[in-house]
N, C-alpha and C. Protein backbone atom coordinates (compact mmCIF):
# COMPACT_ATOMS: atom_id res chain seq x y z
N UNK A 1 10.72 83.16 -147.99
CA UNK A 1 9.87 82.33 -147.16
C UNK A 1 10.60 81.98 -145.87
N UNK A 2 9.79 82.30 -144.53
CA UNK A 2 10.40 82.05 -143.21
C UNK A 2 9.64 80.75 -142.72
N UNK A 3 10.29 79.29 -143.82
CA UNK A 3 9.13 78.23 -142.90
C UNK A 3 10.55 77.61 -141.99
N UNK A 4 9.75 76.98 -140.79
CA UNK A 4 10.29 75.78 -140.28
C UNK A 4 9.70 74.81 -139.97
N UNK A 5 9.98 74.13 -139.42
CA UNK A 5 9.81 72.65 -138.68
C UNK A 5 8.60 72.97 -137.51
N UNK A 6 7.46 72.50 -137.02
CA UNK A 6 7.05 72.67 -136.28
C UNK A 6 7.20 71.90 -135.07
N UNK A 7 7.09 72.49 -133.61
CA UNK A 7 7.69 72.27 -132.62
C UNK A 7 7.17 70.20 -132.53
N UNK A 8 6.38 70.00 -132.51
CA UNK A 8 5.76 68.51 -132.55
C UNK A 8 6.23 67.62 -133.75
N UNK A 9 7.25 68.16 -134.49
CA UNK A 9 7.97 67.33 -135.73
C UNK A 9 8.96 65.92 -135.12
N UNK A 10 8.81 65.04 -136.09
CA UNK A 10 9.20 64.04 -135.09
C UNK A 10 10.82 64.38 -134.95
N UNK A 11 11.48 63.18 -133.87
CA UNK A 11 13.01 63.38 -133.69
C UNK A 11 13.72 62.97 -134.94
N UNK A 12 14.98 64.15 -134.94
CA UNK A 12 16.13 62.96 -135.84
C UNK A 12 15.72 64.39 -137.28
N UNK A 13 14.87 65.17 -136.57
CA UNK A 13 15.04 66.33 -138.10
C UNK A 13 15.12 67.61 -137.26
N UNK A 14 16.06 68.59 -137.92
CA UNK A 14 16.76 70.03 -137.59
C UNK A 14 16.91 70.99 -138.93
N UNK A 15 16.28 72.11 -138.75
CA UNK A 15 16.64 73.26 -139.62
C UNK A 15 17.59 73.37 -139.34
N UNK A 16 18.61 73.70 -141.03
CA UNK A 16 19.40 74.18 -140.84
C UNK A 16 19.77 75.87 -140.66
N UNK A 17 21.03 76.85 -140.60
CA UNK A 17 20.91 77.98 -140.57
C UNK A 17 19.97 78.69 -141.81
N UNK A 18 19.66 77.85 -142.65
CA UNK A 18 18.85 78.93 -143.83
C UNK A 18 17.11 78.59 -143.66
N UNK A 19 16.83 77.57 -142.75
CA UNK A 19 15.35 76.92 -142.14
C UNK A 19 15.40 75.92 -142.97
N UNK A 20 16.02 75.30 -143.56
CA UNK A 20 15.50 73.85 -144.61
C UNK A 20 16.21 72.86 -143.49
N UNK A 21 14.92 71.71 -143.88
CA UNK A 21 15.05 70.73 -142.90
C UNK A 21 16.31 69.93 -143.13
N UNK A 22 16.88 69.40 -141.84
CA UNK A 22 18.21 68.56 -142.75
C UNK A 22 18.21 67.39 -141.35
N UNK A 23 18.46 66.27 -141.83
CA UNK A 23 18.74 64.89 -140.80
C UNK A 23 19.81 65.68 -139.74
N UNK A 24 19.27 65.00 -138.34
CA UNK A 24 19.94 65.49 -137.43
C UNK A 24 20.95 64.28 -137.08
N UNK A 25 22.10 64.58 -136.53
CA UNK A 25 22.38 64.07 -136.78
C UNK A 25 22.88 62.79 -134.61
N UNK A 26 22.76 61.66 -134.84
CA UNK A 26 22.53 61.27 -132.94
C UNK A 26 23.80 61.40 -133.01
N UNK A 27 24.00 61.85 -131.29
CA UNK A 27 25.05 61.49 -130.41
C UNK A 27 25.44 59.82 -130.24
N UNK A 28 24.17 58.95 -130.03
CA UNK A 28 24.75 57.76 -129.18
C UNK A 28 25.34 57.06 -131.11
N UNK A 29 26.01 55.80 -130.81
CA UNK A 29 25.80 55.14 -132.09
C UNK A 29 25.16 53.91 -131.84
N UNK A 30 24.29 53.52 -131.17
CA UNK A 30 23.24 52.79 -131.38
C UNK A 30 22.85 52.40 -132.84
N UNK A 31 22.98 50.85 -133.37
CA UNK A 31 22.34 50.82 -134.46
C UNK A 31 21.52 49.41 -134.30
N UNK A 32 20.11 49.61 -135.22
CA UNK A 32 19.49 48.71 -135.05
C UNK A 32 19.46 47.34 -135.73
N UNK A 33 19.82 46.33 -135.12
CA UNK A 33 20.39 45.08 -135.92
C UNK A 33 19.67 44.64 -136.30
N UNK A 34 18.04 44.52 -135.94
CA UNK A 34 17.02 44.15 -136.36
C UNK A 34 16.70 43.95 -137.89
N UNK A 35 16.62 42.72 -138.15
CA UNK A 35 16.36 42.50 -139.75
C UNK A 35 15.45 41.88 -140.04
N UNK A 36 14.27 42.16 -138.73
CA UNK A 36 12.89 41.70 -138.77
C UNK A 36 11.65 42.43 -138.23
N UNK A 37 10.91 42.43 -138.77
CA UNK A 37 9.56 43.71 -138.96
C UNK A 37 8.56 42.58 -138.22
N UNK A 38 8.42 42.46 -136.96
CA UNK A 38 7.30 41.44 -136.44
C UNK A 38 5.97 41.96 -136.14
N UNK A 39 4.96 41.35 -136.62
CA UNK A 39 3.64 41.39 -136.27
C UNK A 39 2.86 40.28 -135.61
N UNK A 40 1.85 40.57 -134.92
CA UNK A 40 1.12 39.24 -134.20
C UNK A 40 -0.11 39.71 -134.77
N UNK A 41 -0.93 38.73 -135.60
CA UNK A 41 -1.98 38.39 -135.94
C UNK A 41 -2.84 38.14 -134.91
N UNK A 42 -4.16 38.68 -135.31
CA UNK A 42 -5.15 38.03 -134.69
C UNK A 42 -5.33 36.86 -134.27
N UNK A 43 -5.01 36.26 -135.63
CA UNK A 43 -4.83 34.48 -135.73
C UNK A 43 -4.30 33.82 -134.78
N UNK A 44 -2.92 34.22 -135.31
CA UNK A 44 -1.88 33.88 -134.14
C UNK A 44 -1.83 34.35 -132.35
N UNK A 45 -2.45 34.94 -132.45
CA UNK A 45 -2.65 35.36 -131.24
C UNK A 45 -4.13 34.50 -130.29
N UNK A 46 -5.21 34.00 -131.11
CA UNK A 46 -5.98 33.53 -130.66
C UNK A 46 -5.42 31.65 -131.08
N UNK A 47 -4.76 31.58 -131.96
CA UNK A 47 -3.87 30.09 -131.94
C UNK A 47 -2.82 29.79 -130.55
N UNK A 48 -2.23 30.81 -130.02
CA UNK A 48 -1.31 30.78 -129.29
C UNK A 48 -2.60 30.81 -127.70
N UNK A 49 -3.27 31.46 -127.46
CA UNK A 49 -4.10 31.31 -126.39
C UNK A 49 -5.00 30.03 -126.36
N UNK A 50 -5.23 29.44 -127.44
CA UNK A 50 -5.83 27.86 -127.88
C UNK A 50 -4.51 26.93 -127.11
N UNK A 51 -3.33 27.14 -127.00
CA UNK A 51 -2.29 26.28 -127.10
C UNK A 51 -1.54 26.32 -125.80
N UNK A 52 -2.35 27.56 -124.81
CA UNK A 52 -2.32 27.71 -123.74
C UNK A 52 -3.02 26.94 -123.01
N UNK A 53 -4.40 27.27 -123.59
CA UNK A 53 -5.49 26.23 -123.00
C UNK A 53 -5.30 24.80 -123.07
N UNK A 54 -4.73 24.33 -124.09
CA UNK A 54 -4.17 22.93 -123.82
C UNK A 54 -3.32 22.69 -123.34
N UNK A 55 -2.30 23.47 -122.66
CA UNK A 55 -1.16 23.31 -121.70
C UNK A 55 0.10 22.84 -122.34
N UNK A 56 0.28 23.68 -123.54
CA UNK A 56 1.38 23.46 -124.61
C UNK A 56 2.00 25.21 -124.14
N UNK A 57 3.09 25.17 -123.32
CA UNK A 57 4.10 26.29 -123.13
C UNK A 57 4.84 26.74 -124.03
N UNK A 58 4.46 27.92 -124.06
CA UNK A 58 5.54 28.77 -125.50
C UNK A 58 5.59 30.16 -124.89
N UNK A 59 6.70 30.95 -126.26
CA UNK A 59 6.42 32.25 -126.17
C UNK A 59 5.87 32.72 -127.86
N UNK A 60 5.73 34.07 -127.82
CA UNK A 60 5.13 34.59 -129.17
C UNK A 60 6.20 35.08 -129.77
N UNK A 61 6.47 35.20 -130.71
CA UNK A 61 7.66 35.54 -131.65
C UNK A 61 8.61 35.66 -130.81
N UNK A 62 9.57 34.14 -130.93
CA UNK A 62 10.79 34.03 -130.46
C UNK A 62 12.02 34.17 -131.66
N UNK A 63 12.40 34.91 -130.95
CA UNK A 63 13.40 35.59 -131.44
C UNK A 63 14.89 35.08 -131.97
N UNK A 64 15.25 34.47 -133.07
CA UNK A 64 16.83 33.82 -132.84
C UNK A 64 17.72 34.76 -133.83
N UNK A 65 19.08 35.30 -132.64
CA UNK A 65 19.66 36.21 -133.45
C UNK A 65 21.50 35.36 -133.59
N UNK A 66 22.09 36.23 -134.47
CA UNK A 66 23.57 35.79 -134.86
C UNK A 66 24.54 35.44 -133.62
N UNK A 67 23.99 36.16 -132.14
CA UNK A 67 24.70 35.69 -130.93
C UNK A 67 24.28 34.42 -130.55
N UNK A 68 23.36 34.29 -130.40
CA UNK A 68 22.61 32.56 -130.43
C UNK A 68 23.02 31.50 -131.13
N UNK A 69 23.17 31.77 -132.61
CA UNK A 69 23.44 30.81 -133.17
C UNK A 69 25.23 31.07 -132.90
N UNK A 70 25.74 31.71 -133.17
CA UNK A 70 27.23 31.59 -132.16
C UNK A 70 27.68 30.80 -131.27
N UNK A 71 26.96 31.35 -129.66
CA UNK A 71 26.81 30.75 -128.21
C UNK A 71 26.01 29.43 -128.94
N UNK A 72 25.08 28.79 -129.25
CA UNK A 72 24.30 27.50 -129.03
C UNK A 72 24.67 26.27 -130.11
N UNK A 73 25.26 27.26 -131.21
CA UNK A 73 25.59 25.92 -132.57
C UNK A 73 27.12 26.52 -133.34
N UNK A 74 28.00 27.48 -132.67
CA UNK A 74 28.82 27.28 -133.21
C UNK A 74 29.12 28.35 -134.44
N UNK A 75 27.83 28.35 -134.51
CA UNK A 75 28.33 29.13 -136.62
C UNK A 75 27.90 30.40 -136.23
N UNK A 76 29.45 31.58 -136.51
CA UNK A 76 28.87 32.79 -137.05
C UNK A 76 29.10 33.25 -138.19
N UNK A 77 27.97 33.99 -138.03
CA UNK A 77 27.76 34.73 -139.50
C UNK A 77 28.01 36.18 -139.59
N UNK A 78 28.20 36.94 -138.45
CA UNK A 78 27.65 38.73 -138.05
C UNK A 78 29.33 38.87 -137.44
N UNK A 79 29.84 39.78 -137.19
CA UNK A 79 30.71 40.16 -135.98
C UNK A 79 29.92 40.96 -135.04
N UNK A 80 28.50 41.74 -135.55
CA UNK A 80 27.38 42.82 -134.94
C UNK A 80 26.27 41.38 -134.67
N UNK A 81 25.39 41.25 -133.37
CA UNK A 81 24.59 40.74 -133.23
C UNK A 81 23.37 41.24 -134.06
N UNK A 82 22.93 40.46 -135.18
CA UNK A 82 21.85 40.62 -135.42
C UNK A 82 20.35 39.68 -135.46
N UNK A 83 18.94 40.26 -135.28
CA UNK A 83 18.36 39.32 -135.20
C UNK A 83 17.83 38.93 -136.27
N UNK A 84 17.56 37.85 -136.89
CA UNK A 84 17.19 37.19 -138.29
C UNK A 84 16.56 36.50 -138.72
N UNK A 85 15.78 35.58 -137.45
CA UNK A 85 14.63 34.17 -137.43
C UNK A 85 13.83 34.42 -136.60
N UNK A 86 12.88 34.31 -136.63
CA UNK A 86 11.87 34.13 -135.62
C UNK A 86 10.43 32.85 -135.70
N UNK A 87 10.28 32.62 -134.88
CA UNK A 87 8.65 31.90 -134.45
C UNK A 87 7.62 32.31 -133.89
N UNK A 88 6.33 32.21 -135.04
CA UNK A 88 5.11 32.48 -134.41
C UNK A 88 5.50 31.90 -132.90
N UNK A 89 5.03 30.77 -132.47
CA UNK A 89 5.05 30.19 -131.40
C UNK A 89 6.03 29.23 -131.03
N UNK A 90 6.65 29.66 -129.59
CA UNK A 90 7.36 28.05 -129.71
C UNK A 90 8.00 27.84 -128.32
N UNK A 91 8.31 26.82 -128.16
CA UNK A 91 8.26 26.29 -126.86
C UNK A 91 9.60 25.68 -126.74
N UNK A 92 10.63 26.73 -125.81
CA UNK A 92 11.79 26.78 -125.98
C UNK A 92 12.79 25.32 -125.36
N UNK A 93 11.90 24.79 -124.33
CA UNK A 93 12.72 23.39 -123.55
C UNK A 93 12.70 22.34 -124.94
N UNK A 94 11.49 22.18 -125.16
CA UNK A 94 11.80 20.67 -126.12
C UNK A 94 12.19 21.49 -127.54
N UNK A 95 12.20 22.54 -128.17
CA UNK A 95 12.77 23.31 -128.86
C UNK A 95 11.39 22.51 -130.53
N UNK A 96 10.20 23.02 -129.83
CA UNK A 96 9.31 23.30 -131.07
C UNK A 96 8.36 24.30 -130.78
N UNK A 97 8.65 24.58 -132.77
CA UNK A 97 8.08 25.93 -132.94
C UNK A 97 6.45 25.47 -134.33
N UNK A 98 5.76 26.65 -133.76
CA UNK A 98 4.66 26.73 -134.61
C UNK A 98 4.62 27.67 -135.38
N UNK A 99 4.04 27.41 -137.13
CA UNK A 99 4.26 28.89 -137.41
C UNK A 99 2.87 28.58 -138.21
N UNK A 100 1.72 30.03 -137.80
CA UNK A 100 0.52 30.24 -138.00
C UNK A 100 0.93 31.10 -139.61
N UNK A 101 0.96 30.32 -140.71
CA UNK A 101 0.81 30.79 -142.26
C UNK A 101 -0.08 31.27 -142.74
N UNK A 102 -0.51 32.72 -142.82
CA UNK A 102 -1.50 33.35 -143.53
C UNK A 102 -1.12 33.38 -144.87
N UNK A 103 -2.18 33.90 -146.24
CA UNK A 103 -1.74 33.98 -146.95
C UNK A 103 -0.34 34.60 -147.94
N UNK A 104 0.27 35.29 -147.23
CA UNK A 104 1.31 35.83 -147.77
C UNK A 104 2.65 34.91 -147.60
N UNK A 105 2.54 33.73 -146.95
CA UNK A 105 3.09 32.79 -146.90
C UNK A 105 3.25 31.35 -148.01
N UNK A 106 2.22 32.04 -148.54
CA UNK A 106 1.92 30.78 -150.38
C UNK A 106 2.22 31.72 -151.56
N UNK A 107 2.24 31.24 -152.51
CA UNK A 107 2.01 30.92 -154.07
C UNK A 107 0.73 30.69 -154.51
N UNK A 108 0.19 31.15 -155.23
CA UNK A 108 -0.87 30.14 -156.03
C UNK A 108 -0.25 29.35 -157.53
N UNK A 109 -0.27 28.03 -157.75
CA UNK A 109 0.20 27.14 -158.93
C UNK A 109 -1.27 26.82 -159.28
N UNK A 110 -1.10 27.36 -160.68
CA UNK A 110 -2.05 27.39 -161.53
C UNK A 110 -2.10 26.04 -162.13
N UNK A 111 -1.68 24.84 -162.16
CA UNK A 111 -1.81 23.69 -162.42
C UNK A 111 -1.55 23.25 -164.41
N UNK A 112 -0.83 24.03 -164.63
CA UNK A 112 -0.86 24.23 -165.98
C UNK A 112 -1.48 25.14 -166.85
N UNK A 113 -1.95 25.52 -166.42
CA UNK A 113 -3.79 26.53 -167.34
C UNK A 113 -2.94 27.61 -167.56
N UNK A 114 -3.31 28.08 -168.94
CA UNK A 114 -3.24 29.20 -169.33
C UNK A 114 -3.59 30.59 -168.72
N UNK A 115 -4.84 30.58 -168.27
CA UNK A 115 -5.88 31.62 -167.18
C UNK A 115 -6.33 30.95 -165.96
N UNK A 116 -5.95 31.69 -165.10
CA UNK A 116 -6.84 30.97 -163.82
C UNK A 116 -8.06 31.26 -163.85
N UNK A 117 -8.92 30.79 -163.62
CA UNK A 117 -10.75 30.84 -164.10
C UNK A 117 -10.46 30.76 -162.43
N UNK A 118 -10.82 32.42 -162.24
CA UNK A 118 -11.56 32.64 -160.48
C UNK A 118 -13.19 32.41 -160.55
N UNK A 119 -13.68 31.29 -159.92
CA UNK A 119 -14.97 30.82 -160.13
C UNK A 119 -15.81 31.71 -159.16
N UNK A 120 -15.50 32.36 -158.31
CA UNK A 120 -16.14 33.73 -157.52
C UNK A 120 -15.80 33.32 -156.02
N UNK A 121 -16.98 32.62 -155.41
CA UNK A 121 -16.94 32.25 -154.17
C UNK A 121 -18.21 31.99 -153.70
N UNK A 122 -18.30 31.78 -152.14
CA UNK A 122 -19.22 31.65 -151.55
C UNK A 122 -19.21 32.15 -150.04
N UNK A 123 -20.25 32.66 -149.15
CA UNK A 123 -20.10 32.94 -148.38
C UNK A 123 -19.90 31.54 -147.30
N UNK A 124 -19.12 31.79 -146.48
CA UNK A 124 -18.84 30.21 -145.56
C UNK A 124 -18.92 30.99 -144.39
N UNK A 125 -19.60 29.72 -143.53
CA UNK A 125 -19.65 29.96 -142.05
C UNK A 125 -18.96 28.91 -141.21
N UNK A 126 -17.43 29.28 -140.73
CA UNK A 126 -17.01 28.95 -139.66
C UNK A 126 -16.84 28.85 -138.38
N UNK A 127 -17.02 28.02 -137.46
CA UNK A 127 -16.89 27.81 -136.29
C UNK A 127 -17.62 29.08 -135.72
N UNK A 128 -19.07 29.82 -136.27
CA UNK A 128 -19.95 30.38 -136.13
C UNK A 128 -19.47 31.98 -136.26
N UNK A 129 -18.66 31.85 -137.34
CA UNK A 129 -18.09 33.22 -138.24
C UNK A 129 -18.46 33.40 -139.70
N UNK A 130 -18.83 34.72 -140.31
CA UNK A 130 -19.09 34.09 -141.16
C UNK A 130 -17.96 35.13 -142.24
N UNK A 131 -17.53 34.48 -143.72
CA UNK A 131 -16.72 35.30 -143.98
C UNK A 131 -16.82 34.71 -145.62
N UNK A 132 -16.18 35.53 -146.59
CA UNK A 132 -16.35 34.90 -147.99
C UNK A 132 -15.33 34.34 -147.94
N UNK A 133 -15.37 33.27 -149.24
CA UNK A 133 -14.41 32.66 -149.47
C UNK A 133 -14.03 32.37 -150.56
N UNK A 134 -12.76 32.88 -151.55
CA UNK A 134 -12.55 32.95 -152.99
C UNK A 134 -12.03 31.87 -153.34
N UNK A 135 -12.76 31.27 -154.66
CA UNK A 135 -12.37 30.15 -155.00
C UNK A 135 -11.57 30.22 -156.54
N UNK A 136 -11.00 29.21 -157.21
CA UNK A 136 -9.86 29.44 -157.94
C UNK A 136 -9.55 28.06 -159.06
N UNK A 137 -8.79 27.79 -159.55
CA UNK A 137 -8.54 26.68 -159.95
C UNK A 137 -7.38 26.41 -159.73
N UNK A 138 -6.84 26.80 -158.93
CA UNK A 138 -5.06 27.18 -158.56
C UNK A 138 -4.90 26.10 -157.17
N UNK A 139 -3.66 26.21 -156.93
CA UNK A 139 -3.12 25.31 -155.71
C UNK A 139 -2.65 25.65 -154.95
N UNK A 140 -2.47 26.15 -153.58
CA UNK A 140 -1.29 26.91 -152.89
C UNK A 140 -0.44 26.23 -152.61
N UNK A 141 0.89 26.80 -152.67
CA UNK A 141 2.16 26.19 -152.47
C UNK A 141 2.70 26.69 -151.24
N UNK A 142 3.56 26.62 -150.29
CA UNK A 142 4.45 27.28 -149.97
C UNK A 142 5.63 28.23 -150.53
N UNK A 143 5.84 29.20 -150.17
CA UNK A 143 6.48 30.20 -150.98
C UNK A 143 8.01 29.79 -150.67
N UNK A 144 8.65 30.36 -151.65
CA UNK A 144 10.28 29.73 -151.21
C UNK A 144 11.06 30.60 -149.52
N UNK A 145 10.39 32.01 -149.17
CA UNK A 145 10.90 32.44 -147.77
C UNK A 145 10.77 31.29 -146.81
N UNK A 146 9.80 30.82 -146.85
CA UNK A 146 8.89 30.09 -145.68
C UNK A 146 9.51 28.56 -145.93
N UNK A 147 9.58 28.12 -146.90
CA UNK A 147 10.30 26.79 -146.97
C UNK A 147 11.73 26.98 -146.48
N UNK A 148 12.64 28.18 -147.08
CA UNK A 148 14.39 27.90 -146.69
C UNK A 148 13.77 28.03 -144.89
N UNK A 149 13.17 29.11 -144.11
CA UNK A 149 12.95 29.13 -143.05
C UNK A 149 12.71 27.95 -142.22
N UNK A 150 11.88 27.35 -142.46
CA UNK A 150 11.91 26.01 -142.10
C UNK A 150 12.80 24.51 -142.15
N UNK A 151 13.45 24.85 -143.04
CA UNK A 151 15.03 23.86 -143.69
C UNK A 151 15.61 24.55 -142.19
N UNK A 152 15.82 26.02 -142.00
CA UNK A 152 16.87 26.24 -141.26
C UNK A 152 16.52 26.06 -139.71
N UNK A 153 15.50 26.30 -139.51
CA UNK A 153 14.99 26.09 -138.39
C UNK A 153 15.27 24.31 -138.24
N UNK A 154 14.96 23.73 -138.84
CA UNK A 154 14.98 22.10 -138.44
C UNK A 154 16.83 21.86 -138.20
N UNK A 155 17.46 22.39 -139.31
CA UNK A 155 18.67 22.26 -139.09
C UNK A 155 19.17 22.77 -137.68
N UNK A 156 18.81 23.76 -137.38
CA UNK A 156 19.69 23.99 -135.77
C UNK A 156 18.64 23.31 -134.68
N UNK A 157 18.05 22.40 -135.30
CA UNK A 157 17.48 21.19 -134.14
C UNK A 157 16.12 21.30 -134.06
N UNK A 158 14.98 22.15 -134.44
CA UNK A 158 13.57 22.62 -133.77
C UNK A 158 12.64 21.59 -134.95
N UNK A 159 11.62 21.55 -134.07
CA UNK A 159 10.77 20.37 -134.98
C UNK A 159 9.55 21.86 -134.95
N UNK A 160 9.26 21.76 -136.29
CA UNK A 160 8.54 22.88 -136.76
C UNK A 160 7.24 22.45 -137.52
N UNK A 161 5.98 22.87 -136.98
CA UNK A 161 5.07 22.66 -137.69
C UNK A 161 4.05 23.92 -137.77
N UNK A 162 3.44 23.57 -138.81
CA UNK A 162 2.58 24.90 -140.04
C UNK A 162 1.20 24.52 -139.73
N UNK A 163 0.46 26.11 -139.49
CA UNK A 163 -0.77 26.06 -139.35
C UNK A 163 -1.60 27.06 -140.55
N UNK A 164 -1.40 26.40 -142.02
CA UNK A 164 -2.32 27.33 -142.64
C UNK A 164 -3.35 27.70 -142.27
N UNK A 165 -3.11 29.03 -143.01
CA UNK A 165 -5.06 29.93 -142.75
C UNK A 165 -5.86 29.20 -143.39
N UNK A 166 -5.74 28.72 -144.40
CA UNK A 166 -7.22 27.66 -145.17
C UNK A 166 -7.37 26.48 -144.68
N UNK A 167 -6.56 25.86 -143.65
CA UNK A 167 -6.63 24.23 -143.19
C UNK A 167 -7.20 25.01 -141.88
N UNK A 168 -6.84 25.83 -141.00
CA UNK A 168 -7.23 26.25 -139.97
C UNK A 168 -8.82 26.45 -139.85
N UNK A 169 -9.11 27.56 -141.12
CA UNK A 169 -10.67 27.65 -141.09
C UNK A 169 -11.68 26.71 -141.22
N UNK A 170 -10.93 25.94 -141.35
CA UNK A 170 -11.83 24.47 -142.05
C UNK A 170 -11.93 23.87 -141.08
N UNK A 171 -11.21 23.69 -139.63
CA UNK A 171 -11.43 23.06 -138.52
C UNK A 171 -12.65 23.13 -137.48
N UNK A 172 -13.29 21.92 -137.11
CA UNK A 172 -14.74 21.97 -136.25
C UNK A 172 -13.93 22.23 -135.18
N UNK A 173 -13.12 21.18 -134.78
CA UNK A 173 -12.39 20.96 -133.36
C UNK A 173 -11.09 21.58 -133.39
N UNK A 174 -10.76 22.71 -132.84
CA UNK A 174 -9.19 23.04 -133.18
C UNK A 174 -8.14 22.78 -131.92
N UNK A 175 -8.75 22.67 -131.25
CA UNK A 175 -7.80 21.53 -129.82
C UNK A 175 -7.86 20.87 -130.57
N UNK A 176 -8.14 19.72 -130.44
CA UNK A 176 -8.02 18.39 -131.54
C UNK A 176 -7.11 19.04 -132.19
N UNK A 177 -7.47 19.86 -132.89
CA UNK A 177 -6.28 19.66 -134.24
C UNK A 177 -4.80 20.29 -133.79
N UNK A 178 -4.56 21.24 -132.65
CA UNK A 178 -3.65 21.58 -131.84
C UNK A 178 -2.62 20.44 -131.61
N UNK A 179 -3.81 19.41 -130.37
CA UNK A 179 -3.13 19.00 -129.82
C UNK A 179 -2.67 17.18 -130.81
N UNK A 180 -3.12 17.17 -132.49
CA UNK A 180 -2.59 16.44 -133.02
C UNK A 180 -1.05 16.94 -133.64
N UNK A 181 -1.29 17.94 -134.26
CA UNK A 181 -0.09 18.82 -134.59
C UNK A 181 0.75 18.82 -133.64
N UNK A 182 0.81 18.93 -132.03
CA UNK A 182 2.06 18.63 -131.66
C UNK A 182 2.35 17.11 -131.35
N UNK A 183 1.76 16.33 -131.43
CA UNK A 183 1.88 14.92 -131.02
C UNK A 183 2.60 14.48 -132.19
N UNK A 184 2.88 15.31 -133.64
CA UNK A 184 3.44 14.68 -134.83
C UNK A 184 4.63 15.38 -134.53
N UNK A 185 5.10 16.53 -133.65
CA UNK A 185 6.17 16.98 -133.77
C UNK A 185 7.13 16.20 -132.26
């Protein structure tokens, strides 16, 4: 068999002399310190333009890496800069951050029960959206990532506040509820 690689194969793969593919191998040594996979939500993205409109200054996933906390508080952890924290939103002079919690950010606590009895749902219409909504006998918690995150974030000084997805949808007025959320921070 005479296969190879076709010319549009991505970078970083090379036949070798017999045609089997083998990792190529880079010149530069560039490595990526990154120890964070960031996404911007819809959510967050239409929370952060809400927070514009009220004239609350931020940026979108701010970034805090092992040179920062070095240069600004002293403690390292890396001899390689890496980055390791971040904020949905946050507003770097008075040093608060927002973080828009979708579900992958909870637990459900079943409250003791043996079975959670999922009671089905209902269709709900928000702020003139309409979308289902599963109901449960359970509790959401915060998950333990999202709690140490927040311990650490307060510790190097930032006043941090949480915008669940289920408290969010539930809002008539969400200025209002914006601009109470930062008045507590």
């Amino acid at each position: 068999l005479s296969l190879t690689l076709p010319d549009n194969f991505p970078q970083g793969w090379k036949c070798d002399s017999n045609g089997s593919p083998t990792q190529r191998r880079s010149n530069s040594h560039k490595v990526d310190t990154s120890m964070l996979q960031l996404t911007t939500s819809r959510l967050q993205q239409d929370i952060s333009d809400l927070f514009m409109d009220i004239g609350f200054d931020h940026v979108l996933e701010h970034v805090i890496s092992t040179d920062e906390l070095e240069r600004d508080y002293g403690v390292s952890l890396s001899s390689e800069n890496q980055e390791f924290l971040s904020l949905d939103i946050a507003n770097l002079e008075q040093k608060i951050g927002i973080e828009v919690d979708g579900p992958g950010h909870f637990v459900n606590v079943i409250n003791g029960e043996k079975e959670v009895n999922y009671e089905g749902g209902a269709l709900k219409t928000s702020r003139g959206a309409m979308g289902w909504e599963f109901t449960a006998n359970s509790q959401q918690q915060v998950n333990g990532p999202t709690a140490l995150k927040h311990r650490l974030m307060e510790h190097l000084g930032w006043s941090v506040g949480h915008i669940p997805y289920f408290e969010w949808r539930d809002q008539e007025d969400v200025e209002d509820y914006c601009r109470q959320l930062i008045a507590k921070l």
